[in-house]
N, C-alpha and C. Protein backbone atom coordinates (compact mmCIF):
# COMPACT_ATOMS: atom_id res chain seq x y z
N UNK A 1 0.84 -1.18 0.00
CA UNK A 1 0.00 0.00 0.00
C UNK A 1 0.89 1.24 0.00
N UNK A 2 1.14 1.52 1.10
CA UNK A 2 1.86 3.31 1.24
C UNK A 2 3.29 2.53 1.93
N UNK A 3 3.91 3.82 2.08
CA UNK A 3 5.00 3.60 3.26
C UNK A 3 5.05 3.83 4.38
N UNK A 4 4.20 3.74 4.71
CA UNK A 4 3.22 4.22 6.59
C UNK A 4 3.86 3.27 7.15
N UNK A 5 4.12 2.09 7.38
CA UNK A 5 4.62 0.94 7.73
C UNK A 5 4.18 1.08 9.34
N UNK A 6 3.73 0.17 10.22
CA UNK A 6 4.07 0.38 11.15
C UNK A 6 4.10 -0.40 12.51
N UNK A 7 4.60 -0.28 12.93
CA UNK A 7 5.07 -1.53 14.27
C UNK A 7 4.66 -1.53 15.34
N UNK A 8 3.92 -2.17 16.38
CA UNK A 8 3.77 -1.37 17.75
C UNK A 8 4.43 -2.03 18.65
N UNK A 9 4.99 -3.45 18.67
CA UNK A 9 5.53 -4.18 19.67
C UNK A 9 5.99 -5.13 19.10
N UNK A 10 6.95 -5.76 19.61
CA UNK A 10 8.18 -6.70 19.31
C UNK A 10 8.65 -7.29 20.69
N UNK A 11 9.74 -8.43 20.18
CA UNK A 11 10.26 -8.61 20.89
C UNK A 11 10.56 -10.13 20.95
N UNK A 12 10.10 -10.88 19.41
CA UNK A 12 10.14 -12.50 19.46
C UNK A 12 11.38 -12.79 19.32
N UNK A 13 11.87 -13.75 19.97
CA UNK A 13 13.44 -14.63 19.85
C UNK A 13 13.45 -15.20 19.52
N UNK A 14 14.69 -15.13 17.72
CA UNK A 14 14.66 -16.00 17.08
C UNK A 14 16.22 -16.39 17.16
N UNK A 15 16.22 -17.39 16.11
CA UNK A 15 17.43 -18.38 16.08
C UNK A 15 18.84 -18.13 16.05
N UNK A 16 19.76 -18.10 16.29
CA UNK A 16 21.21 -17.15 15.95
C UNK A 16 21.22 -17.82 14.48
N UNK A 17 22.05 -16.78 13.85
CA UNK A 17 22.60 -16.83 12.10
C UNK A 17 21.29 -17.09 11.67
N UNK A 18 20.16 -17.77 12.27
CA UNK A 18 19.26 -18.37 10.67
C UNK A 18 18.42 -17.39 10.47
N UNK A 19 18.14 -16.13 10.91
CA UNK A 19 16.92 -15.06 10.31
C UNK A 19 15.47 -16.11 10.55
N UNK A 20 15.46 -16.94 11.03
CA UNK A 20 14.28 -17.16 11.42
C UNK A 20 13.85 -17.87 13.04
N UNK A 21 12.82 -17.67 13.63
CA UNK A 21 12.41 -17.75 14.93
C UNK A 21 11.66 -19.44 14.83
N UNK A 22 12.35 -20.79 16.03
CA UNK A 22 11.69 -21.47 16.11
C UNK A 22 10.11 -21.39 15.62
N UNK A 23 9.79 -22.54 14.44
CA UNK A 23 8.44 -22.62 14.70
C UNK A 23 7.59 -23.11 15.93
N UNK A 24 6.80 -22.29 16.44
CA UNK A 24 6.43 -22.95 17.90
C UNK A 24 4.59 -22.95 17.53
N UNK A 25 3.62 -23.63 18.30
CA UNK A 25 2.30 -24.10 17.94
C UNK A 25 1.60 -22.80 18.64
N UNK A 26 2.56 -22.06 19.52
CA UNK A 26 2.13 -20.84 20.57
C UNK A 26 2.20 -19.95 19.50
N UNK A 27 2.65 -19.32 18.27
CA UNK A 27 3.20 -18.47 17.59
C UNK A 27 1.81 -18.76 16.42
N UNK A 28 0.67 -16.79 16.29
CA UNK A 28 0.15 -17.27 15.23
C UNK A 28 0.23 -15.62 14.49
N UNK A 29 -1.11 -15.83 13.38
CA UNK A 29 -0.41 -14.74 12.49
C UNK A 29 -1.50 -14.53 11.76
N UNK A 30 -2.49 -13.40 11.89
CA UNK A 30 -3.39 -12.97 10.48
C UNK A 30 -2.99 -11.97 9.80
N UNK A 31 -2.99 -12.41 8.34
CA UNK A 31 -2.37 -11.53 7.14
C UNK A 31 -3.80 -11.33 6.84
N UNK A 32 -4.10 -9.95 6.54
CA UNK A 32 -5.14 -9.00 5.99
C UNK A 32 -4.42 -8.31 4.66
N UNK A 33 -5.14 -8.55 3.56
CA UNK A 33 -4.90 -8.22 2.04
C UNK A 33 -6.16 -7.55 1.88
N UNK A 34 -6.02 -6.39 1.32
CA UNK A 34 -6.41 -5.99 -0.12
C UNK A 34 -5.70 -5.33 -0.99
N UNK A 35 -6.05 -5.69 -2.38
CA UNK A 35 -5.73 -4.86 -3.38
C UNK A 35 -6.79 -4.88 -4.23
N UNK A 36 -7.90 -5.24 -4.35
CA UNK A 36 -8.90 -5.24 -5.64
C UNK A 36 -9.88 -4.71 -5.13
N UNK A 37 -9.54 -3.45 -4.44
CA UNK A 37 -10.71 -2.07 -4.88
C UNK A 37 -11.56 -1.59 -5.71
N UNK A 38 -12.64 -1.42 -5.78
CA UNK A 38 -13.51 -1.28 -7.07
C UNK A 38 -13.07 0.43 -7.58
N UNK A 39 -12.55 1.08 -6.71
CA UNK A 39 -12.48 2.45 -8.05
C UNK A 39 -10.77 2.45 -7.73
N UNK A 40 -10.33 2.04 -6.98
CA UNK A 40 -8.74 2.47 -6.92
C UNK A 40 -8.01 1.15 -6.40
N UNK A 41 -7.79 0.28 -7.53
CA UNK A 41 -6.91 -0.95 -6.84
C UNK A 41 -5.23 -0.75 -6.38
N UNK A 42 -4.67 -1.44 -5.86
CA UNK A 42 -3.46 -1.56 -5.55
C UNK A 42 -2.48 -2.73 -5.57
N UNK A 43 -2.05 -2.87 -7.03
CA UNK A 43 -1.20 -4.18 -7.44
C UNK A 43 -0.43 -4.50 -6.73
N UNK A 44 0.44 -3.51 -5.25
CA UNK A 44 1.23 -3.61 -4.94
C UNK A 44 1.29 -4.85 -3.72
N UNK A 45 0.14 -4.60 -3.14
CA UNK A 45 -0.48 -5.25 -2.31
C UNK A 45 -0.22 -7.19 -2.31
N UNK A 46 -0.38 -7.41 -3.63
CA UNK A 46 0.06 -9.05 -3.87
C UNK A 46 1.95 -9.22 -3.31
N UNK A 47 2.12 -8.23 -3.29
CA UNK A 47 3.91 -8.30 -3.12
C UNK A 47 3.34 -8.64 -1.09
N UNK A 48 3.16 -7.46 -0.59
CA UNK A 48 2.83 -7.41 0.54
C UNK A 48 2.06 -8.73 1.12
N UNK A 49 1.49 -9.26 0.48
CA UNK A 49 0.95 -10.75 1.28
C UNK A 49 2.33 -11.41 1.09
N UNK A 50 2.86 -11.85 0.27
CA UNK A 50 4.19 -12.47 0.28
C UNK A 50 4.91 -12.26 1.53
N UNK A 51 4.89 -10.91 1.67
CA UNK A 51 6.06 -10.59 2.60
C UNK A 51 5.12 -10.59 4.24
N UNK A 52 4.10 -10.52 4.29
CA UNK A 52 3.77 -10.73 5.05
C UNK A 52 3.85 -12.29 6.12
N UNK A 53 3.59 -12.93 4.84
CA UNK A 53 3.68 -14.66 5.24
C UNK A 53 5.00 -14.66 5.45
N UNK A 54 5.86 -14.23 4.79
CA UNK A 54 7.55 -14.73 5.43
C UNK A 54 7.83 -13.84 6.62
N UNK A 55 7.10 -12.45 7.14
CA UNK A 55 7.71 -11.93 8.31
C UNK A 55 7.08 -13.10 8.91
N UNK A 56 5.77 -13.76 8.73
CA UNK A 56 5.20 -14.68 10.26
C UNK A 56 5.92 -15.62 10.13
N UNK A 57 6.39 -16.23 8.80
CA UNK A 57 7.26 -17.37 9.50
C UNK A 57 8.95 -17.31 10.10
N UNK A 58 9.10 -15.61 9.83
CA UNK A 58 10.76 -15.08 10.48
C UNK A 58 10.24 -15.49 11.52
N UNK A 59 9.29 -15.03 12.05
CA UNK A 59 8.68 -14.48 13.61
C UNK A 59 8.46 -16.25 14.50
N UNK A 60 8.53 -17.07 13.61
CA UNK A 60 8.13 -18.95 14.04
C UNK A 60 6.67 -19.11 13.73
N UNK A 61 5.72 -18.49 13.07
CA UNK A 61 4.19 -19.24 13.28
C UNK A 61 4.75 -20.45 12.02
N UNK A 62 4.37 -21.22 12.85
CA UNK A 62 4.09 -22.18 11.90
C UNK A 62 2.64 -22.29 10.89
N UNK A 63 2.76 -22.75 9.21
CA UNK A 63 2.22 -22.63 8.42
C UNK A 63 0.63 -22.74 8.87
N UNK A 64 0.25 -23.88 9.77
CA UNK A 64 -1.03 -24.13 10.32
C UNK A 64 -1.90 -22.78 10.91
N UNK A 65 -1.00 -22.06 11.55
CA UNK A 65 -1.27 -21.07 12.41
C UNK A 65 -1.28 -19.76 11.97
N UNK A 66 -1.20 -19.43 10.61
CA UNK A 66 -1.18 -19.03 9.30
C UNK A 66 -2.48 -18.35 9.28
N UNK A 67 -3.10 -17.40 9.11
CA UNK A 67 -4.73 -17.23 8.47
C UNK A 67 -4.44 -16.17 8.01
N UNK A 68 -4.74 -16.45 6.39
CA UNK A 68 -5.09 -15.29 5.32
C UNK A 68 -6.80 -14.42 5.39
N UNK A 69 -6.98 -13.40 5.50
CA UNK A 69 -7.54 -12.71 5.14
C UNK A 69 -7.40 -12.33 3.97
N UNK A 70 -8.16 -12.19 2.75
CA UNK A 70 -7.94 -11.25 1.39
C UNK A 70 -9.06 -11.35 0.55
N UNK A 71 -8.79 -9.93 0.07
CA UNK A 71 -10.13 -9.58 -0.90
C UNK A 71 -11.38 -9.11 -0.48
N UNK A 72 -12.51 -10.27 -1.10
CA UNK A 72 -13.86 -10.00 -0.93
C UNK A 72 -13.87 -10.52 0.78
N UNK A 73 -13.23 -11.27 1.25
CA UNK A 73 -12.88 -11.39 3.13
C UNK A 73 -12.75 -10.33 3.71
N UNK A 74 -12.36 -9.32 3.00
CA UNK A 74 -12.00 -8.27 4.19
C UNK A 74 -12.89 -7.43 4.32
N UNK A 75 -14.08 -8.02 5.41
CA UNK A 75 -15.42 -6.79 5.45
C UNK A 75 -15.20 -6.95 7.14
N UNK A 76 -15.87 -5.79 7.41
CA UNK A 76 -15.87 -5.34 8.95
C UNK A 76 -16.38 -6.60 9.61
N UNK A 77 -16.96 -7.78 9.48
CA UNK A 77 -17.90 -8.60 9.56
C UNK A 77 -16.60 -10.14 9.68
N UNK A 78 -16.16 -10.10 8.29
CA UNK A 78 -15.05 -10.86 8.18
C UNK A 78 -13.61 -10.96 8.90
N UNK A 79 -13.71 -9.46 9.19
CA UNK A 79 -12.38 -9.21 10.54
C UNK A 79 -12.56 -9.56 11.84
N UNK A 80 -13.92 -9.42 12.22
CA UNK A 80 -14.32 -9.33 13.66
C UNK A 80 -14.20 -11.20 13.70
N UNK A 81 -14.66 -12.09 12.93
CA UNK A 81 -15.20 -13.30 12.47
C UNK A 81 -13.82 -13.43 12.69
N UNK A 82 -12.74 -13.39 12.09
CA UNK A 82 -11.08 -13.97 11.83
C UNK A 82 -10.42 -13.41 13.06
N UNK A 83 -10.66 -12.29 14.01
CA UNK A 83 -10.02 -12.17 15.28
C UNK A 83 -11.39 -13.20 16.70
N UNK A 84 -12.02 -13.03 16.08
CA UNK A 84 -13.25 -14.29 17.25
C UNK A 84 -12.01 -15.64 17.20
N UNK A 85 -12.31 -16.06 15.92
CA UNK A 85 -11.97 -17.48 15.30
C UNK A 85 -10.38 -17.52 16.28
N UNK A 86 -10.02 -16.53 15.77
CA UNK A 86 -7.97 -16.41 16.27
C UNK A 86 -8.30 -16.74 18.07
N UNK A 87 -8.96 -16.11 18.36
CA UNK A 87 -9.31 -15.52 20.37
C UNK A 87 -9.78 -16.94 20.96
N UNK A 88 -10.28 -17.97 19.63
CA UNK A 88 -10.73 -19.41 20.64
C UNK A 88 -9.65 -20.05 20.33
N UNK A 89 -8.62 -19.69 19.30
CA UNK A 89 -7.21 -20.90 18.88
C UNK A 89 -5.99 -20.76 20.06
N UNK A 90 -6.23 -19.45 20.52
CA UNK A 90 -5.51 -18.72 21.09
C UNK A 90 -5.16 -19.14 22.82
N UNK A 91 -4.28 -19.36 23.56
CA UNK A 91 -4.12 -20.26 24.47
C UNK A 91 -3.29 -18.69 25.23
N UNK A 92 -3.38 -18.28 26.67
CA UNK A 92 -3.08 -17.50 27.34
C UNK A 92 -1.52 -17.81 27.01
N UNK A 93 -0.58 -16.91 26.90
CA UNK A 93 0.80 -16.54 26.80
C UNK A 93 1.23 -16.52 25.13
N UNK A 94 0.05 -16.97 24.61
CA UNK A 94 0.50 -17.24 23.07
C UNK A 94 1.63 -16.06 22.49
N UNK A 95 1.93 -15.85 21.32
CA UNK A 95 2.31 -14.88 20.46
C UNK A 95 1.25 -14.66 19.22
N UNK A 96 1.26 -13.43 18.72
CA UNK A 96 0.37 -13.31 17.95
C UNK A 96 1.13 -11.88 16.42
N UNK A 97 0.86 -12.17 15.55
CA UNK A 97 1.26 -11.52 14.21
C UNK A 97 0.01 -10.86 13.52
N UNK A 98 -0.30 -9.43 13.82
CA UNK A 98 -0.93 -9.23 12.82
C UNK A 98 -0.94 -8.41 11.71
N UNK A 99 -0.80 -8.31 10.79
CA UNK A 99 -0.65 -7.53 9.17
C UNK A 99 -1.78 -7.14 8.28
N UNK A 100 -1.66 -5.74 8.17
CA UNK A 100 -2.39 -5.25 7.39
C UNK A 100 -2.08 -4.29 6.12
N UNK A 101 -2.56 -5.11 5.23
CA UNK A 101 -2.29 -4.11 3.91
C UNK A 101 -3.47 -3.73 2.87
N UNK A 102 -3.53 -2.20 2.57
CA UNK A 102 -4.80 -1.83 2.21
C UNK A 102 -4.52 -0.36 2.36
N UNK A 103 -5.64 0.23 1.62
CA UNK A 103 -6.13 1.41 1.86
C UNK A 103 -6.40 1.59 3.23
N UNK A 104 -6.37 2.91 3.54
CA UNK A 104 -6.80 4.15 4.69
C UNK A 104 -7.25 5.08 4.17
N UNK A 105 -8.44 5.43 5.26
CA UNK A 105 -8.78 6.49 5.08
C UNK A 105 -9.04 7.48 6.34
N UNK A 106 -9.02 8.89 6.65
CA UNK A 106 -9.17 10.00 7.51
C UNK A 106 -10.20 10.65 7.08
N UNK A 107 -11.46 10.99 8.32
CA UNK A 107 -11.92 11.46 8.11
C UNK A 107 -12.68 12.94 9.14
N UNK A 108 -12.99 14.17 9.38
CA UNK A 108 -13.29 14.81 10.48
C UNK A 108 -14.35 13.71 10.82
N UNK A 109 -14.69 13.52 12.09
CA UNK A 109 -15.44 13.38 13.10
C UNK A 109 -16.11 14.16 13.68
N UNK A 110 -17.60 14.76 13.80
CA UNK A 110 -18.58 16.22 14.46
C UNK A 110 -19.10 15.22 15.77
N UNK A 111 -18.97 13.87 15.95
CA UNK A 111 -19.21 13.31 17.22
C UNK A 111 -17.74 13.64 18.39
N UNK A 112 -16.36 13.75 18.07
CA UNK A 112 -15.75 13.86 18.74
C UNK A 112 -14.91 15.26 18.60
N UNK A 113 -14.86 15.87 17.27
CA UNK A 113 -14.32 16.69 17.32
C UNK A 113 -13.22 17.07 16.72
N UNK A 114 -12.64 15.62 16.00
CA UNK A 114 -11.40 15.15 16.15
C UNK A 114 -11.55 14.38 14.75
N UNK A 115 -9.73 14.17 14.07
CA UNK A 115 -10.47 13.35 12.87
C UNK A 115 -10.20 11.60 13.35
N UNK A 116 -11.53 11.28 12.25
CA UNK A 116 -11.03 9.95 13.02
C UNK A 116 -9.89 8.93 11.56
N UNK A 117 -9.01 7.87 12.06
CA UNK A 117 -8.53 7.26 11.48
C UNK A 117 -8.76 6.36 11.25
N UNK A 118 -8.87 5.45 9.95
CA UNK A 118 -9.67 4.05 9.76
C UNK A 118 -8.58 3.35 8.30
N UNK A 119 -8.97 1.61 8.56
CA UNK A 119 -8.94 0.76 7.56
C UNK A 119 -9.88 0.97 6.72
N UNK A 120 -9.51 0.70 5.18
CA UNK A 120 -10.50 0.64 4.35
C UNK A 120 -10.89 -0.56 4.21
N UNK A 121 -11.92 -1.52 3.90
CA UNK A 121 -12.03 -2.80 3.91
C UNK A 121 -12.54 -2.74 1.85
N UNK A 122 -12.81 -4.12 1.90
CA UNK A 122 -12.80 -4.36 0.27
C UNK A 122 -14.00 -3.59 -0.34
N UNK A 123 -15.05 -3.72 0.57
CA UNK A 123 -16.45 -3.16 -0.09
C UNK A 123 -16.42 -1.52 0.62
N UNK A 124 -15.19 -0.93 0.65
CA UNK A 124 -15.43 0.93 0.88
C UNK A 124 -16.02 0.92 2.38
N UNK A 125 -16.34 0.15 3.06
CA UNK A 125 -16.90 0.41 4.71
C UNK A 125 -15.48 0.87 5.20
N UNK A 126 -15.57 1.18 6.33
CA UNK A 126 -14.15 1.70 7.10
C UNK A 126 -14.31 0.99 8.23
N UNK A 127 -13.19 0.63 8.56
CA UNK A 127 -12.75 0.11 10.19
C UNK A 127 -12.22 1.17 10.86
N UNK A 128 -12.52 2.20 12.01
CA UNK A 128 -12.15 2.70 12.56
C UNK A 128 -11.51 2.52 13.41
N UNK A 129 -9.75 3.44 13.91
CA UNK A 129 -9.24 2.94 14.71
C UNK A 129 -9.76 2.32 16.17
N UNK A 130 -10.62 3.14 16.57
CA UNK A 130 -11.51 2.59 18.04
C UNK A 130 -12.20 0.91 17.34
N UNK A 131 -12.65 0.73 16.79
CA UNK A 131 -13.36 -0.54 16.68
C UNK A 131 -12.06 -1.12 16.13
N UNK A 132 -11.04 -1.10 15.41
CA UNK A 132 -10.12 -2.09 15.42
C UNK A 132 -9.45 -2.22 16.83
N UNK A 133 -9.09 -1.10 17.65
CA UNK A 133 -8.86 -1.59 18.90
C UNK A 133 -9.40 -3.04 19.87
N UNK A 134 -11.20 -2.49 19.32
CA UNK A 134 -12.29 -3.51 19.89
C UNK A 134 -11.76 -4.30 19.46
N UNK A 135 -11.24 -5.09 18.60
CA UNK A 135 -11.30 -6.16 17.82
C UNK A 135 -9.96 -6.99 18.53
N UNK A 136 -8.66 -6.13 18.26
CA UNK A 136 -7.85 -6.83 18.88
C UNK A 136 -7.30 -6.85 20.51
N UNK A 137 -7.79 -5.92 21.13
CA UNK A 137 -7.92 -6.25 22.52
C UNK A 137 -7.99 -6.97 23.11
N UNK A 138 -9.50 -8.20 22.86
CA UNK A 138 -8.66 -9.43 23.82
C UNK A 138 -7.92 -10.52 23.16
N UNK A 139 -7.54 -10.24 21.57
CA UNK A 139 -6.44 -10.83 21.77
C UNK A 139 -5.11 -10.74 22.61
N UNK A 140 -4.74 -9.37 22.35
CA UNK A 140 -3.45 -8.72 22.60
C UNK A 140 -2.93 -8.60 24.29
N UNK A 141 -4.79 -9.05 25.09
CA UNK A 141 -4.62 -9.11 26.50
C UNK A 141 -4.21 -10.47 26.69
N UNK A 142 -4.91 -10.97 26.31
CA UNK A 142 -4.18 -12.89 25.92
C UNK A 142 -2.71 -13.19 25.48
N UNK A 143 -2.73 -12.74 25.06
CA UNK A 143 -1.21 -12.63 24.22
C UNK A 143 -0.01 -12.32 24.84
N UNK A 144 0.98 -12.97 25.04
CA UNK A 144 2.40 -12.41 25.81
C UNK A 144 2.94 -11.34 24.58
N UNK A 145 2.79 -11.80 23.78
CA UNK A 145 3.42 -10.28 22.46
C UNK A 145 2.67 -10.50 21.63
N UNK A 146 2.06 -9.57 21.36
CA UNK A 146 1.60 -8.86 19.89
C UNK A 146 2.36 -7.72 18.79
N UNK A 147 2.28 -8.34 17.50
CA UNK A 147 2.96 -7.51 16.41
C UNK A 147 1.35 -7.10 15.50
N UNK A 148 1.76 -5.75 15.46
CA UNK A 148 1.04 -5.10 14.53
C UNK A 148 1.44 -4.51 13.63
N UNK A 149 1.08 -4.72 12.11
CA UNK A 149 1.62 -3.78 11.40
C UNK A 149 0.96 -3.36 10.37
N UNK A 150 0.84 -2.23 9.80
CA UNK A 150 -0.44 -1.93 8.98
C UNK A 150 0.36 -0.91 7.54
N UNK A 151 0.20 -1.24 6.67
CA UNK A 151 0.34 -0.88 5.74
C UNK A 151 -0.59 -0.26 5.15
N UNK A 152 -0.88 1.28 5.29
CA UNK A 152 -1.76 1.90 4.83
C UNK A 152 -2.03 3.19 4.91
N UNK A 153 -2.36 3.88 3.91
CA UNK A 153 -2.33 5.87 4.31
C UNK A 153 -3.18 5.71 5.97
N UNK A 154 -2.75 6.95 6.63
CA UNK A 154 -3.09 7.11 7.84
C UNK A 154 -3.48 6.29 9.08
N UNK A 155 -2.51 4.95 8.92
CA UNK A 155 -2.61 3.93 9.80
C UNK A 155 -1.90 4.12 11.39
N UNK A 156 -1.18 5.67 11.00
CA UNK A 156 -0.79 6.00 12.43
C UNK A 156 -1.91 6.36 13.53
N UNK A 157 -3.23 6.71 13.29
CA UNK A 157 -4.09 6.89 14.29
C UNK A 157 -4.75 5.27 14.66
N UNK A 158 -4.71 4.44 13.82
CA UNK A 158 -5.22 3.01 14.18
C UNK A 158 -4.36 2.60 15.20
N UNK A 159 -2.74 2.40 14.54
CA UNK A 159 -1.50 2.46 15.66
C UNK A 159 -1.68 3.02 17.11
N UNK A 160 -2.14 3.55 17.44
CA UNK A 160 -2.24 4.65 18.39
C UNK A 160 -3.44 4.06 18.96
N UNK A 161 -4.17 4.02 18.31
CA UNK A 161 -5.52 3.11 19.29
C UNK A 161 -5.46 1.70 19.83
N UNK A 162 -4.51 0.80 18.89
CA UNK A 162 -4.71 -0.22 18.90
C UNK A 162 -3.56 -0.42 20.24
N UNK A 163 -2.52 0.51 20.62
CA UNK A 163 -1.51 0.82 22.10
C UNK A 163 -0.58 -0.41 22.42
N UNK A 164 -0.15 -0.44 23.22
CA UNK A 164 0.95 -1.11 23.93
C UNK A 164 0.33 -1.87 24.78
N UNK A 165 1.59 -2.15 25.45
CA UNK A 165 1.17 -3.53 26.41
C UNK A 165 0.28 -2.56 27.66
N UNK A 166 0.67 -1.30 28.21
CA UNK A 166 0.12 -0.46 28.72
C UNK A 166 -1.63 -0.33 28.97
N UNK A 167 -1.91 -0.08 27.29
CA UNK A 167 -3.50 -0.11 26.98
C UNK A 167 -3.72 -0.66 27.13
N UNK A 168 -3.08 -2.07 27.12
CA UNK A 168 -4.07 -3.64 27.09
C UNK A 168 -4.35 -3.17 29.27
N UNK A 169 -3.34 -2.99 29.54
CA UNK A 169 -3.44 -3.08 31.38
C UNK A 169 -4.42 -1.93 31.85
C-alpha cells in the first residue's frame, strides 16, 4: 500500500545466524490483504501478502497457524469473524502476528471533534481505529506479544488506538 509501515511491539526470539524464529504451535499470524478495490486498486499489495507470510514465519508461526484474510474477506464482519476465530485458537501466553495491507482512510469526526482514522475494507466500509482496537484487545490481552503492522495511508491513528502492552493493562 503506502510507506506508513508500522510496528507497535516486538520482541520474538529467534534463532542465531538463521533469520528465522523457532516454529512454535504458541506463535500465530493474520495476514489481511487488499488490493482489488472497485475504483482504486493496488497491485502492490500481492507483493505485501508475500512478505507478510515470510515476516510470520521469520517471527516462528508455523504454516497451520497461518490465516489469510484477502479480498472479498475483508469486510468489517469478516475481521471481527477472523479475530473471534484467532481468540478461541488462542491459548493464554500465546504470540500473535498481525498484518495489514490496504487502503486508509481520515476522516473529520462532528461526534468527537477530532479526525477519526480508519482501515479501508474491500467493499469501501471503514474500520475505525476505536473498533479495530475492539477487535484486537482481547487478543493482545491474551497474548504475551503482539505484532502489529499496517500498511496503509493514515494507519498512524489506528496504531495509536490499537496501544501497547500499557492499553491492554
Amino acid at each position: 500500500a503506502g510507506n506508513n509501515a508500522q510496528i507497535l511491539t516486538t520482541g520474538i526470539r529467534t534463532v542465531p545466524n538463521a533469520g528465522f524464529a523457532e516454529p512454535l504451535p504458541s506463535n500465530h499470524a493474520l495476514i489481511i490483504t487488499v488490493s482489488e478495490y472497485q475504483r482504486s486498486p493496488l497491485p502492490g499489495v500481492l507483493t505485501d501478502r508475500k512478505l507478510g507470510i515470510e515476516l510470520a514465519q521469520r517471527f516462528g508461526v508455523p504454516p497451520q497457524n497461518i490465516v489469510e484474510l484477502s479480498e472479498r474477506q475483508v469486510t468489517r464482519e469478516g475481521l471481527k469473524q477472523a479475530f473471534a476465530s484467532m481468540n478461541q485458537s488462542m491459548m493464554p501466553g500465546d504470540k500473535l502476528y498481525v498484518y495489514f495491507s490496504g487502503h486508509g482512510a481520515r476522516y473529520f469526526n462532528k461526534a468527537t471533534g477530532q479526525c477519526t482514522e480508519s482501515l479501508v475494507m474491500q467493499d469501501m466500509h471503514v474500520v475505525t481505529n476505536t473498533e479495530f482496537a475492539g477487535m484486537i484487545r482481547p487478543l493482545s490481552a491474551k497474548a504475551d506479544k503482539t505484532v502489529v503492522m499496517l500498511d496503509s495511508c493514515h494507519s498512524g491513528g489506528v496504531a495509536q488506538a490499537t496501544g501497547s502492552r500499557s492499553f491492554a493493562a
